[in-house]
Protein backbone atom coordinates (compact mmCIF):
# COMPACT_ATOMS: atom_id res chain seq x y z
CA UNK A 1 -8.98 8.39 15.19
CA UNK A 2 -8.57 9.03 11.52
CA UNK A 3 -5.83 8.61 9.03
CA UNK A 4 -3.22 10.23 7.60
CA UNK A 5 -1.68 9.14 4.32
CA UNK A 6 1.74 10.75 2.53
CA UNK A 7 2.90 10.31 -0.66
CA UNK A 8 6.44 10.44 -2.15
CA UNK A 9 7.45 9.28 -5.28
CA UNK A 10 11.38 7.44 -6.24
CA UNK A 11 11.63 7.57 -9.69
CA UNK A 12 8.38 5.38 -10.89
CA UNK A 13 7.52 4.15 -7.48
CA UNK A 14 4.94 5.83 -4.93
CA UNK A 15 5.84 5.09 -1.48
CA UNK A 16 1.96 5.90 0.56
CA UNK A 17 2.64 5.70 3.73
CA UNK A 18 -0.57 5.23 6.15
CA UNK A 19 -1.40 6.14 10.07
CA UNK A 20 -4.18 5.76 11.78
CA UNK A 21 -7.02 3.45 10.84
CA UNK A 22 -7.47 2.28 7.64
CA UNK A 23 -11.62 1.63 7.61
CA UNK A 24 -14.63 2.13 6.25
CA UNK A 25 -14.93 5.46 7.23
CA UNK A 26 -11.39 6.39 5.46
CA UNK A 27 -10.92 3.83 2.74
CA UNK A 28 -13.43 5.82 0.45
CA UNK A 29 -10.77 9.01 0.55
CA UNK A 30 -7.54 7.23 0.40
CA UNK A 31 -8.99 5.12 -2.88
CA UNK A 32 -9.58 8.31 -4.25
CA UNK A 33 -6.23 9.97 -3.51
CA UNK A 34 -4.25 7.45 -4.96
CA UNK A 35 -6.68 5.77 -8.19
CA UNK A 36 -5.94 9.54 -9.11
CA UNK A 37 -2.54 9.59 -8.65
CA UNK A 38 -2.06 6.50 -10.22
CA UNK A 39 -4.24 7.62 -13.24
CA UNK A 40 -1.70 10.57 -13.72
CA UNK A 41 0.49 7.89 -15.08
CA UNK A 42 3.48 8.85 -12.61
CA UNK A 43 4.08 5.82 -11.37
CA UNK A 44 4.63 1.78 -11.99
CA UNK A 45 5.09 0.59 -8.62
CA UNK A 46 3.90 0.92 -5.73
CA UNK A 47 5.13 0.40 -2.24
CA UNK A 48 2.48 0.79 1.45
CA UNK A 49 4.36 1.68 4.28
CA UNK A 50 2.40 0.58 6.84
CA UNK A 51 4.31 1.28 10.41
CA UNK A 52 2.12 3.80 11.73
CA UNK A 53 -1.46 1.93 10.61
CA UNK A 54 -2.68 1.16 14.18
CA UNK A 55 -6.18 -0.57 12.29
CA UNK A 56 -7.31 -1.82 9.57
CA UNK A 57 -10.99 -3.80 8.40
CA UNK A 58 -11.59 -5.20 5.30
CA UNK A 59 -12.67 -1.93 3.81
CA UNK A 60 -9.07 -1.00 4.14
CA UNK A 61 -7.99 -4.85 2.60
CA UNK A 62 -10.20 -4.08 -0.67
CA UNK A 63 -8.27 -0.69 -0.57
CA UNK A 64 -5.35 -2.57 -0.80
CA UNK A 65 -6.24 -4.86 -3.03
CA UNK A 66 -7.89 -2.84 -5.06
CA UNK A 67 -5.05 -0.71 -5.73
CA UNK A 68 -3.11 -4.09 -6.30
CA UNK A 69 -4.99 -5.00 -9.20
CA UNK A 70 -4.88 -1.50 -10.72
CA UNK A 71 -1.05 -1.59 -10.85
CA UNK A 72 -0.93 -5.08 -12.01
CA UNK A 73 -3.34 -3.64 -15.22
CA UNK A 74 -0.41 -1.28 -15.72
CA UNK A 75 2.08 -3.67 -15.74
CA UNK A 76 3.77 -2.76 -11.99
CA UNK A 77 4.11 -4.06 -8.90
CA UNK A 78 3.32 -3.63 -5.49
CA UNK A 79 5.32 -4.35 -2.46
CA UNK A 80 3.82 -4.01 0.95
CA UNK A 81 6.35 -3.28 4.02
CA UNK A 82 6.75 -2.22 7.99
CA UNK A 83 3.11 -4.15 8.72
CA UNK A 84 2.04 -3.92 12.51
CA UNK A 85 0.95 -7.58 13.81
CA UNK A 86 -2.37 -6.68 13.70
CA UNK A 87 -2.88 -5.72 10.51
CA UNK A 88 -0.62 -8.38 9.63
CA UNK A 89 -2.71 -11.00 11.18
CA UNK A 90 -5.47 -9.74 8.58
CA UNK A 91 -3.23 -9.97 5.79
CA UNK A 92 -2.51 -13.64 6.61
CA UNK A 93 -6.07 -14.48 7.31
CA UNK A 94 -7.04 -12.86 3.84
CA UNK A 95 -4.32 -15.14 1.72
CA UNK A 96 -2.73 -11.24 1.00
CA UNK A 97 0.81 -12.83 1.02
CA UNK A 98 0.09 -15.45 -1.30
CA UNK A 99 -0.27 -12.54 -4.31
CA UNK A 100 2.09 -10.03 -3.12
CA UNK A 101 5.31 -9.61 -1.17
CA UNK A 102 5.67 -8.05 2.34
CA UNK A 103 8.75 -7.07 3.53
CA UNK A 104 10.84 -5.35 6.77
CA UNK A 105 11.11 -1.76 5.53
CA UNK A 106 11.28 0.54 2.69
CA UNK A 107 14.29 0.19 1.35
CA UNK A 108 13.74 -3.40 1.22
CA UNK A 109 10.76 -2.70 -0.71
CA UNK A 110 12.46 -0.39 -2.83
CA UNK A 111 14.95 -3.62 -3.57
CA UNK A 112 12.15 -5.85 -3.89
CA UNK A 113 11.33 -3.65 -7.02
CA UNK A 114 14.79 -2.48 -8.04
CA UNK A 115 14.90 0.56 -7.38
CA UNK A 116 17.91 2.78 -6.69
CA UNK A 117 18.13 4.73 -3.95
């Protein structure tokens, strides 16, 4: 299987939301994608949406976390939200929630970073 990824933007946010399997045959592309949206200088924040990511390996985690420490350079957040248990169960193994916030859905990760809707 391979992944989709979408991107809409709410103001200075980027919602990305994944399906599929986030791996190390995919992470490569989807780094890409967004380090060049983000380098565009659209956005602040940034929120995953991660309800239709069926798998993820740790190439997808330094995707993540990658991306993390990018928007923290620029002074934004990032909010992760709608996590599967599986890929949650890699997020709590890596210590992921101890750095950033994962929540229900995206409009509670669009509160989480105050932004109107």
């Amino acid at each position: 299987m391979n992944l989709q990824m979408e991107m809409e933007k709410h103001r200075e946010t980027l919602i990305v939301r994944l399906s599929g399997e986030l791996d190390h045959h995919t992470a490569d592309s989807v780094r890409l994608k967004l380090d060049e949206e983000i380098a565009r200088g659209r956005c602040r924040d940034l929120v995953f949406s991660l309800k239709a990511l069926q798998f993820m390996d740790s190439s997808g985690l330094g995707v993540i976390l990658g991306r993390y420490k990018l928007i923290k350079q620029k002074g934004g957040r990032m909010v992760i939200c709608d996590v599967t248990p599986s890929v949650f169960r890699l997020f709590e193994m890596s210590g992921l929630f101890k750095i950033m916030p994962v929540v229900d859905n995206e409009g509670a990760a669009l509160s989480e970073l105050e932004v109107a809707l």
